[in-house]
C-alpha atoms as a PDB file:
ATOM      1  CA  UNK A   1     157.881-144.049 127.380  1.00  0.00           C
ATOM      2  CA  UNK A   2     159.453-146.856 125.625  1.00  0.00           C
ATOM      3  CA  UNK A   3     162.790-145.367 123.615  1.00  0.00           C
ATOM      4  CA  UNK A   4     163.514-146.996 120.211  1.00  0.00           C
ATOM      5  CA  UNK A   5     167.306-147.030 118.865  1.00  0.00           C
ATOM      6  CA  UNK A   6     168.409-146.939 115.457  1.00  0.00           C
ATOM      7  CA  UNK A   7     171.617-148.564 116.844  1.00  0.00           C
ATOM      8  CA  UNK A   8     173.239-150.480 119.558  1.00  0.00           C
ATOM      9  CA  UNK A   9     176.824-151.159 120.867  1.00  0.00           C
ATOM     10  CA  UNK A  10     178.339-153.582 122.817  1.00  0.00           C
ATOM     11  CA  UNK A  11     181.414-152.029 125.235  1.00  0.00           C
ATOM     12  CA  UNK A  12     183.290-153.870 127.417  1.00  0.00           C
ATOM     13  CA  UNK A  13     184.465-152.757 130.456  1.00  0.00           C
ATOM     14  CA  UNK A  14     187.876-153.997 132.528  1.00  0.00           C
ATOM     15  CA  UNK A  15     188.917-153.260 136.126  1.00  0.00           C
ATOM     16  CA  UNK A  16     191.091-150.177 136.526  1.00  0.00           C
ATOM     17  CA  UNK A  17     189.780-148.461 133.695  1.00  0.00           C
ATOM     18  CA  UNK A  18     188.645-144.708 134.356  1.00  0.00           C
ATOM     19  CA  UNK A  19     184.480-144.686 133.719  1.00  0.00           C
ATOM     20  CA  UNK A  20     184.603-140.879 133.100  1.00  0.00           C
ATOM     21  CA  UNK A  21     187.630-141.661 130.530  1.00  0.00           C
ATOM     22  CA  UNK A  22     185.416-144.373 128.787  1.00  0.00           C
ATOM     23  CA  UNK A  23     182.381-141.819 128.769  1.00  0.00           C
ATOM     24  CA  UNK A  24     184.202-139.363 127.268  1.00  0.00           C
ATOM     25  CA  UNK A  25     186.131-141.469 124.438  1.00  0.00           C
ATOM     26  CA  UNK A  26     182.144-143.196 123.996  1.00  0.00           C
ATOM     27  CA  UNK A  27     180.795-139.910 123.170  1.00  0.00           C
ATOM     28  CA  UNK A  28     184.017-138.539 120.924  1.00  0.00           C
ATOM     29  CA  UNK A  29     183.268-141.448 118.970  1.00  0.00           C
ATOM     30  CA  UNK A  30     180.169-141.090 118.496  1.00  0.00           C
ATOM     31  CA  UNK A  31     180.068-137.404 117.323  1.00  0.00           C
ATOM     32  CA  UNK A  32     182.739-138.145 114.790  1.00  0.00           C
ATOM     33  CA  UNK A  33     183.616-141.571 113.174  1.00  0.00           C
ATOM     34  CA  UNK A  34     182.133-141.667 109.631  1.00  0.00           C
ATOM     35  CA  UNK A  35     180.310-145.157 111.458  1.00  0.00           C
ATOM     36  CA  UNK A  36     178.352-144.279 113.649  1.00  0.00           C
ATOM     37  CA  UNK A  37     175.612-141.993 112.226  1.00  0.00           C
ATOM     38  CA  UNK A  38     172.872-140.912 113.862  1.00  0.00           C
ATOM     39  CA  UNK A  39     174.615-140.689 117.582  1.00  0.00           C
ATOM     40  CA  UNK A  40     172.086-138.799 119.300  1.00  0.00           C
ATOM     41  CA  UNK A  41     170.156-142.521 118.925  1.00  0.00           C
ATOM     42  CA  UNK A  42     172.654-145.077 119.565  1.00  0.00           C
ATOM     43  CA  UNK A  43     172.445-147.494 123.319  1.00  0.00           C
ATOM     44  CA  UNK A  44     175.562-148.425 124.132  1.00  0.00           C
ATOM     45  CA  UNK A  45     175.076-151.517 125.932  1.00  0.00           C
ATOM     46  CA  UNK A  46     178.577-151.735 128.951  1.00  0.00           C
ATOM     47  CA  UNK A  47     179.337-154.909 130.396  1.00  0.00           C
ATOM     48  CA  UNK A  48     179.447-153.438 133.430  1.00  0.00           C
ATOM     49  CA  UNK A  49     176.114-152.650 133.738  1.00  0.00           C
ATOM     50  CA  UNK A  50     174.784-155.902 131.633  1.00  0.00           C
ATOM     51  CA  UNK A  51     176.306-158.307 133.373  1.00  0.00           C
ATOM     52  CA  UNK A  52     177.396-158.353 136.927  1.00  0.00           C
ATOM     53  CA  UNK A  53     180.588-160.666 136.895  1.00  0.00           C
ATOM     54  CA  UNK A  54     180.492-160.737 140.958  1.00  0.00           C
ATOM     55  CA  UNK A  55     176.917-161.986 141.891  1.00  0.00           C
ATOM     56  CA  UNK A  56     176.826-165.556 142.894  1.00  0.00           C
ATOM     57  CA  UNK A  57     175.974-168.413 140.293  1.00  0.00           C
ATOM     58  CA  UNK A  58     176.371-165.524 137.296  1.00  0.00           C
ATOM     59  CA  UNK A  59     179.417-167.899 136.761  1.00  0.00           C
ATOM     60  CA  UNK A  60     177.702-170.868 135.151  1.00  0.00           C
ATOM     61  CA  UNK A  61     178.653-172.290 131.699  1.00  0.00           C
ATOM     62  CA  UNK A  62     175.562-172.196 130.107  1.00  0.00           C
ATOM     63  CA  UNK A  63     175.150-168.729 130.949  1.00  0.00           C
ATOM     64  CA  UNK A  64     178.299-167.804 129.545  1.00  0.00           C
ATOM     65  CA  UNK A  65     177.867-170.294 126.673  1.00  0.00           C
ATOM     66  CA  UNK A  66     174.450-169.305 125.343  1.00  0.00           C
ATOM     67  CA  UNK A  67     172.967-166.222 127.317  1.00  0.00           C
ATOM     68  CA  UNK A  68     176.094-164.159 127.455  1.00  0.00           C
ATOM     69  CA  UNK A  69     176.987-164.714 123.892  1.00  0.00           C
ATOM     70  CA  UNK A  70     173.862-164.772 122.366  1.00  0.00           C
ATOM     71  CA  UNK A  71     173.104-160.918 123.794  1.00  0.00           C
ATOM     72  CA  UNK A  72     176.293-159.934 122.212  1.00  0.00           C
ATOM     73  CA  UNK A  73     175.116-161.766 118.559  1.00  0.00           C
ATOM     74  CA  UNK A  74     171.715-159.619 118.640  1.00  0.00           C
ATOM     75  CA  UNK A  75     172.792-155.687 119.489  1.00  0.00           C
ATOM     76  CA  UNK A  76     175.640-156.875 116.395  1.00  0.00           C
ATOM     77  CA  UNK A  77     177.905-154.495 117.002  1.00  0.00           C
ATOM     78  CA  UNK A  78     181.011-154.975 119.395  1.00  0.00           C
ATOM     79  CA  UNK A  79     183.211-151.549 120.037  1.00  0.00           C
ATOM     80  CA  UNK A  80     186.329-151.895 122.429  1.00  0.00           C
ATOM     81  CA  UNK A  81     188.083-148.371 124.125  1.00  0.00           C
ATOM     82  CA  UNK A  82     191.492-148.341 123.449  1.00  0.00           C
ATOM     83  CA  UNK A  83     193.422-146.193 125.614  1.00  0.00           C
ATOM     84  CA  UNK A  84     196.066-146.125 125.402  1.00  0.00           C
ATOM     85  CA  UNK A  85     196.274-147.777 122.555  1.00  0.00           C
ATOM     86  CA  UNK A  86     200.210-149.144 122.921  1.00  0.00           C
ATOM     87  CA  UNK A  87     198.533-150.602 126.506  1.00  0.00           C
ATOM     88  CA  UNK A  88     195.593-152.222 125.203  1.00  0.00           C
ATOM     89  CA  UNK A  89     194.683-153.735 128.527  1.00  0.00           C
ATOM     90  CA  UNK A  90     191.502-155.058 127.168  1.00  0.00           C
ATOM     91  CA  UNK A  91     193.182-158.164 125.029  1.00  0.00           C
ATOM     92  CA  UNK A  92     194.934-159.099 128.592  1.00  0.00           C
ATOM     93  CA  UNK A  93     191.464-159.566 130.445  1.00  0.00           C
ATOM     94  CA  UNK A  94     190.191-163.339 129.971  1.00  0.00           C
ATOM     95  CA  UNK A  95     186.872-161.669 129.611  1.00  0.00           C
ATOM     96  CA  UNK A  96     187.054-159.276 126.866  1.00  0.00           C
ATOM     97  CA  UNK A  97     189.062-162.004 125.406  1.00  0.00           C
ATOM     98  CA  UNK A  98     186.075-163.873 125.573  1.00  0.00           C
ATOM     99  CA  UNK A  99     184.319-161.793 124.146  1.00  0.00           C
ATOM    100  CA  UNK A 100     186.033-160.608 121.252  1.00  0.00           C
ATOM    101  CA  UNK A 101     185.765-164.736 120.649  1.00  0.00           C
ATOM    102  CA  UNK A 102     181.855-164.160 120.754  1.00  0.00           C
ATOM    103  CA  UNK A 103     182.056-161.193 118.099  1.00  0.00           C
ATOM    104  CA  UNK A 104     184.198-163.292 116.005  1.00  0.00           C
ATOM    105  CA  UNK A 105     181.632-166.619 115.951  1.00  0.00           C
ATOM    106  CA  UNK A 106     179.270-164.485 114.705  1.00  0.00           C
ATOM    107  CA  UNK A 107     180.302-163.193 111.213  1.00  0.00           C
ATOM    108  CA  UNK A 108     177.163-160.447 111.192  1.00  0.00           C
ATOM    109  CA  UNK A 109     178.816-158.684 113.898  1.00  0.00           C
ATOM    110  CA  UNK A 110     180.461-155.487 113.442  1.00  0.00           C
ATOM    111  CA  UNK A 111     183.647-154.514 115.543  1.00  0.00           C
ATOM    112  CA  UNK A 112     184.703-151.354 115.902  1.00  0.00           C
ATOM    113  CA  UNK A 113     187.414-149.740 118.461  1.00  0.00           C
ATOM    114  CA  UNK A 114     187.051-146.470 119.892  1.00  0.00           C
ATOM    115  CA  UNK A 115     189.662-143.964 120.877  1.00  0.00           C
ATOM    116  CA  UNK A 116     189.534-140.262 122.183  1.00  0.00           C
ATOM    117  CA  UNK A 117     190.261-137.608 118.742  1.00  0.00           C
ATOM    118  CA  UNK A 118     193.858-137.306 120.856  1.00  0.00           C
ATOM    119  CA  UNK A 119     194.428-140.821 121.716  1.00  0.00           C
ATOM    120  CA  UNK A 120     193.759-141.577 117.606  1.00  0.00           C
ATOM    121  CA  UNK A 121     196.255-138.822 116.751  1.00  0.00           C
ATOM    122  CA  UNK A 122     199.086-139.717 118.049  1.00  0.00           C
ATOM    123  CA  UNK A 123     197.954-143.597 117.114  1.00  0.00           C
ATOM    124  CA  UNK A 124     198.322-142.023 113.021  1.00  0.00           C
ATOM    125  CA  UNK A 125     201.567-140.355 114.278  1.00  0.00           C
ATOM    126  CA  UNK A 126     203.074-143.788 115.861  1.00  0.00           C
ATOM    127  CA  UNK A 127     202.032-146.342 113.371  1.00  0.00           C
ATOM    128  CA  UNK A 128     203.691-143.330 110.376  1.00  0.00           C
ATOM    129  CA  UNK A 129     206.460-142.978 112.238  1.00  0.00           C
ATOM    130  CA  UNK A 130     207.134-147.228 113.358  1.00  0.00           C
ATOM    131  CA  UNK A 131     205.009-148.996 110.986  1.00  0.00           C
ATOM    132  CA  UNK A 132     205.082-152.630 111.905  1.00  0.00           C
ATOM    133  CA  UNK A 133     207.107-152.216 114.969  1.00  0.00           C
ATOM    134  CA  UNK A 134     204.228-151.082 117.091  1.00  0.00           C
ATOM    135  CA  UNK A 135     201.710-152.817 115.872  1.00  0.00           C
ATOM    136  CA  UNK A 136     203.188-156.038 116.377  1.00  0.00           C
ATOM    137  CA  UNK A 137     204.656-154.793 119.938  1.00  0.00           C
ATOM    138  CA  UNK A 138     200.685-154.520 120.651  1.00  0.00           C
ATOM    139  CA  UNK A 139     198.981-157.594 119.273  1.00  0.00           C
ATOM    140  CA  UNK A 140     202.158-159.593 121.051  1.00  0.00           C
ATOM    141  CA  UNK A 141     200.274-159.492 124.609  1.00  0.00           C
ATOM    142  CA  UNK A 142     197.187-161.026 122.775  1.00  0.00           C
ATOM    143  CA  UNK A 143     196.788-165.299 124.709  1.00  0.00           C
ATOM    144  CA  UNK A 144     193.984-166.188 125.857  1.00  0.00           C
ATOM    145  CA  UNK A 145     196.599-168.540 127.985  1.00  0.00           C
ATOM    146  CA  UNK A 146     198.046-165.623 129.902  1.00  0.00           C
ATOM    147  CA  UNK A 147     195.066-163.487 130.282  1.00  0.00           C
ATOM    148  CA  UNK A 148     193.746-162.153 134.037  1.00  0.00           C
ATOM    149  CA  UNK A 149     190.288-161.939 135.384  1.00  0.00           C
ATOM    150  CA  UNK A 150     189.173-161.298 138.457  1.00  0.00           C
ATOM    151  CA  UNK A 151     187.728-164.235 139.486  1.00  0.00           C
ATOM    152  CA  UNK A 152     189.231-167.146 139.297  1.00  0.00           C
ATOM    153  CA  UNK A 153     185.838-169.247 138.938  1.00  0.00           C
ATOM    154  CA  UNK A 154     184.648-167.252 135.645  1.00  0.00           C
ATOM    155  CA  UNK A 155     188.334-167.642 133.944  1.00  0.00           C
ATOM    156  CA  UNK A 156     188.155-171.921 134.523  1.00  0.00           C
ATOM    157  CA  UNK A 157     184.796-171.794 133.477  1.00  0.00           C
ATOM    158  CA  UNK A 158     185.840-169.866 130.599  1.00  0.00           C
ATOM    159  CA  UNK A 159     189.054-171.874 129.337  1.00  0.00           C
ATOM    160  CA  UNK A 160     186.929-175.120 130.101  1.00  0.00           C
ATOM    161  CA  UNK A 161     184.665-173.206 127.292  1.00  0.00           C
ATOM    162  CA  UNK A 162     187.192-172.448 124.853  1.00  0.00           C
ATOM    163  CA  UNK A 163     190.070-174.885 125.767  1.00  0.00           C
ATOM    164  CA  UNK A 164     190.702-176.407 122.228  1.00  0.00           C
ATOM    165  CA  UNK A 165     190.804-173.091 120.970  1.00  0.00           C
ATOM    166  CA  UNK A 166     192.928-171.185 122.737  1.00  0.00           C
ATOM    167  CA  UNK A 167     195.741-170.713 119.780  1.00  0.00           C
ATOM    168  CA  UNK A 168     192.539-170.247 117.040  1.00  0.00           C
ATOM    169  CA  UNK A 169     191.502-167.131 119.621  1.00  0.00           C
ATOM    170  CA  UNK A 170     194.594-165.845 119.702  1.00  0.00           C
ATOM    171  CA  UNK A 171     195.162-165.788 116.123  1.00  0.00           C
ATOM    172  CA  UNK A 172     191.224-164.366 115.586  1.00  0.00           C
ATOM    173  CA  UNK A 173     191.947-161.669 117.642  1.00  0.00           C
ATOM    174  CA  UNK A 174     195.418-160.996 115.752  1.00  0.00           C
ATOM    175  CA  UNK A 175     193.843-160.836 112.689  1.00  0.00           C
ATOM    176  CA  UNK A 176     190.725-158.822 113.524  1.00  0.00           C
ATOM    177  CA  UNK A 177     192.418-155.815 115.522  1.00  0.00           C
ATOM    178  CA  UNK A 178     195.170-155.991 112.681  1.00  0.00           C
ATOM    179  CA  UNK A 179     192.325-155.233 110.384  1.00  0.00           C
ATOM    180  CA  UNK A 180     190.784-152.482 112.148  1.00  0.00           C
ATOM    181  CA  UNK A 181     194.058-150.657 111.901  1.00  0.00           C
ATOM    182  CA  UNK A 182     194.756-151.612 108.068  1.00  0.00           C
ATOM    183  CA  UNK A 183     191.169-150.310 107.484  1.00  0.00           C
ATOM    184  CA  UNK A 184     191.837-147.418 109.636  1.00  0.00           C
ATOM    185  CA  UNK A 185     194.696-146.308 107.828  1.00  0.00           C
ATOM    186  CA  UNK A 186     193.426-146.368 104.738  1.00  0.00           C
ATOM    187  CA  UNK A 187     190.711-144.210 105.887  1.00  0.00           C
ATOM    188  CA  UNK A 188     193.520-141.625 107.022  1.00  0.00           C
ATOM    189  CA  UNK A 189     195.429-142.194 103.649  1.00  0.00           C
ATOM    190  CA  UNK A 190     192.015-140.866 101.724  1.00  0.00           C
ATOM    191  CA  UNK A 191     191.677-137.652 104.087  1.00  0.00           C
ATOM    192  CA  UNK A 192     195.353-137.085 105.016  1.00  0.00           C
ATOM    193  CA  UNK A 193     197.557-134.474 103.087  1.00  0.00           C
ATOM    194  CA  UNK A 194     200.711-135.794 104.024  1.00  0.00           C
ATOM    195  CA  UNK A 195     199.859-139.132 101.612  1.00  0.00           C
ATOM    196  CA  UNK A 196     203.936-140.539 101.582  1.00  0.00           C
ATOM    197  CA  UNK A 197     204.015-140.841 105.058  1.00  0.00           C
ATOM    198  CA  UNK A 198     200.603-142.792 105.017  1.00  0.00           C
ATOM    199  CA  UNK A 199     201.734-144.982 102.367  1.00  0.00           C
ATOM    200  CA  UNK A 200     204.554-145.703 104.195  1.00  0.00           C
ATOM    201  CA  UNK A 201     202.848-146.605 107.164  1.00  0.00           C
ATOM    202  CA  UNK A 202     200.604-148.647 105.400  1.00  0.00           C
ATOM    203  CA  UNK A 203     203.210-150.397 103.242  1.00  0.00           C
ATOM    204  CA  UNK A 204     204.563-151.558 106.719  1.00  0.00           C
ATOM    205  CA  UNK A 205     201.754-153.030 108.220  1.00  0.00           C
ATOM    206  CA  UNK A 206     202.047-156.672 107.489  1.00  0.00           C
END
């Protein structure tokens, strides 16, 4: 039987990171951001399990170029897992680098980061207590330059990709996870009883 969905995600997926952990933070999301209606019939598509990064020839540039980026411009939606979020080891991979630089070409795409409902608490509770200090302690780790992968033969193929734009990535990504948080607190300000603090917090954020 053929399954339609209402809704589809693109997650990345980096080396380290806990699956079960992921799972978990996937389906906490899911059930309660104000976004993502209709859970029960969302695919979440994980890079993982799209794309195998280790199979031979998977490395070419017009894979990556067209293939890779146009899968990512039709399921339109683009959710990273942040957790922790003060270690966001996703924007120090040279692949979810890459792409976030996909999700940003396309301006249709939505972008979305997902925590666990404890990992997003104590998020509120840094950025109210630190404002700017944290923030910009997080996006600092944000070059394309710098960034790891574990092969060697996707990351050249990638920077021969994007090599004129490495500072215009950097900056995209800046400005898009620094919106997700401005957006997010404002969300928090409209719920939130303690409204001062918020407005602090928000009046912070650069």
């Amino acid at each position: 039987m053929k399954v339609k969905y209402n809704k589809q995600k693109f997650l990345y997926h980096i080396v380290g990171c806990v699956i079960s952990l992921k799972c978990i933070t996937i389906k906490q999301y899911l059930k309660y951001s104000k976004s993502s209606s209709s859970s029960s019939n969302t695919a979440v598509w994980v890079d993982l399990f799209s794309y195998n990064q280790h199979l031979e020839g998977n490395n070419q540039s017009d894979f990556i170029r067209t293939t890779f980026s146009s899968v990512i411009e039709r399921i339109g939606y683009t959710m990273m897992v942040l957790t922790p979020w003060d270690d966001p080891k996703p924007l120090t991979r040279t692949w979810c680098l890459y792409e976030l630089f996909c999700t940003i070409k396309s301006k249709d795409i939505q972008f979305e980061i997902a925590m666990t409902t404890n990992e997003k608490s104590r998020f509120i509770q840094d950025i109210c207590q630190k404002g700017s200090e944290e923030v910009n302690k997080m996006l600092s780790i944000v070059s394309v330059q710098r960034s790891q992968c574990s092969k060697i033969e996707d990351q050249l193929c990638i920077f021969q990709l994007v090599e004129d734009k490495f500072h215009e990535i950097n900056s995209e990504v800046f400005h898009l996870i620094r919106k997700w948080i401005i957006k997010t607190m404002k969300e928090e300000l409209i719920n939130c009883s303690d409204r001062s603090t918020l407005l602090f917090a928000n009046a912070t954020i650069p």
